[in-house]
Every structure is written in structure tokens, then in C-alpha cells.
C-alpha atoms as a PDB file:
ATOM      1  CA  UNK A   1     -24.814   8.484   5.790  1.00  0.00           C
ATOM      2  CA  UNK A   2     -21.557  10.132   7.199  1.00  0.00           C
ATOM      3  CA  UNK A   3     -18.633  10.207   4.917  1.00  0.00           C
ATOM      4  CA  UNK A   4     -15.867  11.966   6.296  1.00  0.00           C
ATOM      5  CA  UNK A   5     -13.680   8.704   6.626  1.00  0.00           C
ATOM      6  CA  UNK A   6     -14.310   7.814   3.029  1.00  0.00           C
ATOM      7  CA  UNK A   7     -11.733   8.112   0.441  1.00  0.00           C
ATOM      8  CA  UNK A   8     -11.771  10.858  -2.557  1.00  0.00           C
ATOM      9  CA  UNK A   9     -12.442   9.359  -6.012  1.00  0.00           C
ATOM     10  CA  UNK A  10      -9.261   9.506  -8.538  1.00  0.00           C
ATOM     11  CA  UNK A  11      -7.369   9.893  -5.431  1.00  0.00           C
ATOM     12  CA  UNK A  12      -5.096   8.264  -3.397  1.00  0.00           C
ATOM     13  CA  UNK A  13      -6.149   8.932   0.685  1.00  0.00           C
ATOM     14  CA  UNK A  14      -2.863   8.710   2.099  1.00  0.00           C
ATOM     15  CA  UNK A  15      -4.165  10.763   5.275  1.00  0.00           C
ATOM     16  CA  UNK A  16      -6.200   7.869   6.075  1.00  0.00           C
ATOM     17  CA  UNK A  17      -3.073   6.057   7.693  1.00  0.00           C
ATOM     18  CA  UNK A  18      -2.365   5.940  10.655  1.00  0.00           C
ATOM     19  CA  UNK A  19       0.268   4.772  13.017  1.00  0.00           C
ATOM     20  CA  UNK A  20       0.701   3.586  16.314  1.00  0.00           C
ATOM     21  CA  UNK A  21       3.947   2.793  18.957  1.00  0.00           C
ATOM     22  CA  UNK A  22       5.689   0.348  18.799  1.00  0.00           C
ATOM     23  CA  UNK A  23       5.956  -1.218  22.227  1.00  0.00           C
ATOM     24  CA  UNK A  24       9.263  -3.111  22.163  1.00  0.00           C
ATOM     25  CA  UNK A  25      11.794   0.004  20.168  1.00  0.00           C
ATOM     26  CA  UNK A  26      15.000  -1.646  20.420  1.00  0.00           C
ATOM     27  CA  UNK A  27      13.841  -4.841  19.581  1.00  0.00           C
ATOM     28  CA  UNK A  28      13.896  -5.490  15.950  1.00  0.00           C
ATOM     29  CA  UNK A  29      11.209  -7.816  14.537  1.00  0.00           C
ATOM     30  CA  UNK A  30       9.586  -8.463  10.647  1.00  0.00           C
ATOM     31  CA  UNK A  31       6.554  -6.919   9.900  1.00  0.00           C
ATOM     32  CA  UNK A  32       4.844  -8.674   6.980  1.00  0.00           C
ATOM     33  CA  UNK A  33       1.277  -7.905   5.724  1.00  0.00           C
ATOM     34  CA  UNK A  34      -0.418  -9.110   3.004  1.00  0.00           C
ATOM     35  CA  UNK A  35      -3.216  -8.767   0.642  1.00  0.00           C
ATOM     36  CA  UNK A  36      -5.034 -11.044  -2.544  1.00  0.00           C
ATOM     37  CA  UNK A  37      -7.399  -8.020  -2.971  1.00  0.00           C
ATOM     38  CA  UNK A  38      -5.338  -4.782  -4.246  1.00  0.00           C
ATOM     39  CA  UNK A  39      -6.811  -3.307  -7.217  1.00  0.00           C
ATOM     40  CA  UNK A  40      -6.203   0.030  -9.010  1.00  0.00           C
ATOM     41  CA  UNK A  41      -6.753   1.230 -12.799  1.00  0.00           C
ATOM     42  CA  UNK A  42      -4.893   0.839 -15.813  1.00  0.00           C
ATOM     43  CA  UNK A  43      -4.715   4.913 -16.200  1.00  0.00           C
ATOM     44  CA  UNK A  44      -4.830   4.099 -20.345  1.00  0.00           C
ATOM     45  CA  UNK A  45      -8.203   1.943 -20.721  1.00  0.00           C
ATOM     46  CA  UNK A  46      -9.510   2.660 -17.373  1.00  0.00           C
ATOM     47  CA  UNK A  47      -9.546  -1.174 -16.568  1.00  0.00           C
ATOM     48  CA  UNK A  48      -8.692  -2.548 -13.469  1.00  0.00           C
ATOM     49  CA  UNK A  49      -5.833  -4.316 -12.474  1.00  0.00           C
ATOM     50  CA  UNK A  50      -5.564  -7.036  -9.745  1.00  0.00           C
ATOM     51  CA  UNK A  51      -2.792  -7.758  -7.761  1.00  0.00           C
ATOM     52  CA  UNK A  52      -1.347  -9.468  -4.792  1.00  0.00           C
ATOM     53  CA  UNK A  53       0.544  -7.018  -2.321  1.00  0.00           C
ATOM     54  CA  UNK A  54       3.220  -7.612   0.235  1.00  0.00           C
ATOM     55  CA  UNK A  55       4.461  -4.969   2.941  1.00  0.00           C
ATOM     56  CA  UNK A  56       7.477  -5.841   4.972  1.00  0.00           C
ATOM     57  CA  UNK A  57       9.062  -3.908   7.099  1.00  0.00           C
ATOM     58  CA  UNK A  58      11.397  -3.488  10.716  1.00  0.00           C
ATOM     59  CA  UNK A  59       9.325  -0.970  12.740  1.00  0.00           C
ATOM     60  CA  UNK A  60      11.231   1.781  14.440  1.00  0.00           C
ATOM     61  CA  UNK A  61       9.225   3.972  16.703  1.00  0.00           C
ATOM     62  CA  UNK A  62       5.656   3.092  14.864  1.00  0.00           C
ATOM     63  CA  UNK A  63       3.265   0.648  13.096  1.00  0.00           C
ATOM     64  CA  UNK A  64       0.671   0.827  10.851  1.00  0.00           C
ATOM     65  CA  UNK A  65      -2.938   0.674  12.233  1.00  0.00           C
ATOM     66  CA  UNK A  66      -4.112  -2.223   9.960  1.00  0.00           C
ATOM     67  CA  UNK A  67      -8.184  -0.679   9.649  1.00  0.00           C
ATOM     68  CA  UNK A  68      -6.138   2.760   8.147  1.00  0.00           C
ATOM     69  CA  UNK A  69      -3.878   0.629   5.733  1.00  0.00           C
ATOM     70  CA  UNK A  70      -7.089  -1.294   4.689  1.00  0.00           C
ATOM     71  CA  UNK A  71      -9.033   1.848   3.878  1.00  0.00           C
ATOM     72  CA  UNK A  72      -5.997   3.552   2.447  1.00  0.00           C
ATOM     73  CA  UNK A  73      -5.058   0.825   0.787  1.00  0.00           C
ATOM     74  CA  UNK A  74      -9.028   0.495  -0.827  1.00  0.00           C
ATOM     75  CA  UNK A  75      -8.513   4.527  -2.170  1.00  0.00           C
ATOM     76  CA  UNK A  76      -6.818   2.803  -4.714  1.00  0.00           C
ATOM     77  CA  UNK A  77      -9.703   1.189  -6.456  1.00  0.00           C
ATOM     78  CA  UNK A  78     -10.522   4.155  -8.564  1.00  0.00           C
ATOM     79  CA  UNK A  79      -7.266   5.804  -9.591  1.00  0.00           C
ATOM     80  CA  UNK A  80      -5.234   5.262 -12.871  1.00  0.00           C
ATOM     81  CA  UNK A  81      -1.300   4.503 -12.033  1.00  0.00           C
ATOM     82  CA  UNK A  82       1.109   2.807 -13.480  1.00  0.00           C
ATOM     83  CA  UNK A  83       2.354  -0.729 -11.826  1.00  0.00           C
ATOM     84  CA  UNK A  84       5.788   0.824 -11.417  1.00  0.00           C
ATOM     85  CA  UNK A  85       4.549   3.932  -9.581  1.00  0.00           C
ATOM     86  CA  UNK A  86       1.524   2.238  -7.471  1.00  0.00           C
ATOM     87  CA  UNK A  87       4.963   0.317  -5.623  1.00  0.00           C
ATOM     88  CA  UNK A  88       6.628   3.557  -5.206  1.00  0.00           C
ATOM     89  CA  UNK A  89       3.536   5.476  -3.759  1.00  0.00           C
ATOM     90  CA  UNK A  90       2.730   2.795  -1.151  1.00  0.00           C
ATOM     91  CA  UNK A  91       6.385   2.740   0.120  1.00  0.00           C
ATOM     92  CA  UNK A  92       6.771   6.316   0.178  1.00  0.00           C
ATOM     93  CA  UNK A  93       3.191   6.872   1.895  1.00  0.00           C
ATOM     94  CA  UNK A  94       4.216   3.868   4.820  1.00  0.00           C
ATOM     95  CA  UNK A  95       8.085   5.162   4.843  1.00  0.00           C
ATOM     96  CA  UNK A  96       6.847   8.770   5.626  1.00  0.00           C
ATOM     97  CA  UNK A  97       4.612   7.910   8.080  1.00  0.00           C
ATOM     98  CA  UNK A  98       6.290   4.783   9.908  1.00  0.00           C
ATOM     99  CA  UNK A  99      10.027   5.828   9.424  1.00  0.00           C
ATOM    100  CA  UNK A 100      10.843   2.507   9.268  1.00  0.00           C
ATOM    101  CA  UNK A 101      14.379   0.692   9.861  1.00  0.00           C
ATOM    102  CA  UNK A 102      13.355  -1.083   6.585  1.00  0.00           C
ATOM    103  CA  UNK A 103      10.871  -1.402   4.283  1.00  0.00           C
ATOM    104  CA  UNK A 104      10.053  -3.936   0.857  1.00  0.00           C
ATOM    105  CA  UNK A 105       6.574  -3.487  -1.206  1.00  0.00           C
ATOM    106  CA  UNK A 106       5.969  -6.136  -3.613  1.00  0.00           C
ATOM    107  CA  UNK A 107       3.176  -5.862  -6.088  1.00  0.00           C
ATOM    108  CA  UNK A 108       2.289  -9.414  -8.475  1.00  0.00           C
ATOM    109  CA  UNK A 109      -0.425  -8.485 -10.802  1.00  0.00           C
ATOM    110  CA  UNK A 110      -2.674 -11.028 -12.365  1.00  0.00           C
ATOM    111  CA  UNK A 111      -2.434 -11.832 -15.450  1.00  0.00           C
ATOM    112  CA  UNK A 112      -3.957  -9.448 -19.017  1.00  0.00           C
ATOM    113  CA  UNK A 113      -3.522  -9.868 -22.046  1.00  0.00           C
ATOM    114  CA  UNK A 114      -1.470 -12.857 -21.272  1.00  0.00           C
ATOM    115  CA  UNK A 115       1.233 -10.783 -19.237  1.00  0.00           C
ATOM    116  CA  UNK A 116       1.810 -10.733 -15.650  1.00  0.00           C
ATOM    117  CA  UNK A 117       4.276  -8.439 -14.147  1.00  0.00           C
ATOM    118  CA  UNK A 118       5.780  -8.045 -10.768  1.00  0.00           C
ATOM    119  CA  UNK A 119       7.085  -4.863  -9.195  1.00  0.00           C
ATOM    120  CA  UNK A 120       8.996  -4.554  -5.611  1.00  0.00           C
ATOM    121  CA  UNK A 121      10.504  -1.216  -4.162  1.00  0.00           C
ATOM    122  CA  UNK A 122      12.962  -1.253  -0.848  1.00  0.00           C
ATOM    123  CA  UNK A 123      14.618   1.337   1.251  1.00  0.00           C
END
């Protein structure tokens, strides 16, 4: 079985994006992707934590291949982070590569131990 587009575990794969052009620079529109299925670790008990995700953002020269955000996105799964700093490393990862006009990350994690919380980051 090949595994060279597999992500590392403990790792976040942010080679695995990838962007494309944007056909239409000039012409600003609203990029908006969303997810029910983002998971990562609690880096204390190891257990996971579910959350909804939202990406928005006005492309500039690039967008995101969607297959790249899914499997970066996915390198997640196994890595302990902190809600606060999971927001921060997905905008910073998609503003590095896109350069984007604008971008918002929201994060709204399920609910443990009877607390929800939710976490956004813009630039």
C-alpha cells in the first residue's frame, strides 16, 4: 500500500495543501467551507474533541484544492492542541498558502463535561 500522501502521526501535514488560481482576480467573492467532522485531541487526556469548522475567506490570487484541505484537515485526528491554537494553526496554514484578501476560522466544539466552547480567528 503506497503512503506517501498520508499524513504523519502527532503531526499536523500542512504540506498537504494545496492551492489553485483563482480565475476571476479582481472580482471579489465569499469563500465559505464547512465541516461537521473536525476532530483533534485534548493534548491533556488524549481524548478527542469534536467540532464543527467554518473557513471563510475573499480569495486573492488562489484557492484551496478542497481533496488537500480534506486530507490536511484529517492530519488533525491524532495530534493534542489546544481549542485556542487548533483556530490559529488552520488560519495561519490557509493565510500562508492562499494570501487571502480575508480570512475567518470558526471552530464550535461539542459538548464535554457539560462545556462547549467556540473559538474564531480573522485577519
Amino acid at each position: 500500500m503506497e503512503t506517501k500522501n498520508m499524513p504523519e502521526f502527532n503531526k499536523v501535514s500542512k504540506e498537504l495543501l494545496q492551492a489553485m488560481p483563482y480565475q476571476y482576480v479582481g472580482s471579489d467573492i465569499n469563500v465559505c467551507i464547512q465541516t461537521e467532522e473536525f476532530t483533534c485531541l485534548c493534548p491533556w487526556t488524549g481524548l478527542p474533541d469534536f467540532a464543527d469548522l467554518t473557513i471563510k475567506y475573499i480569495p486573492n490570487k488562489t484557492v484551496v484544492e478542497l481533496k488537500s484541505l480534506k486530507m490536511y484537515l484529517q492530519s488533525y485526528r491524532m495530534v493534542g492542541m489546544v481549542h485556542e491554537s487548533v483556530v490559529n494553526s488552520i488560519m495561519n496554514d490557509i493565510k500562508a498558502l492562499l494570501e487571502p484578501k480575508k480570512i475567518f476560522v470558526e471552530l464550535k466544539f461539542k459538548i464535554r463535561g457539560g462545556i462547549t466552547t467556540t473559538v474564531t480567528a480573522e485577519n
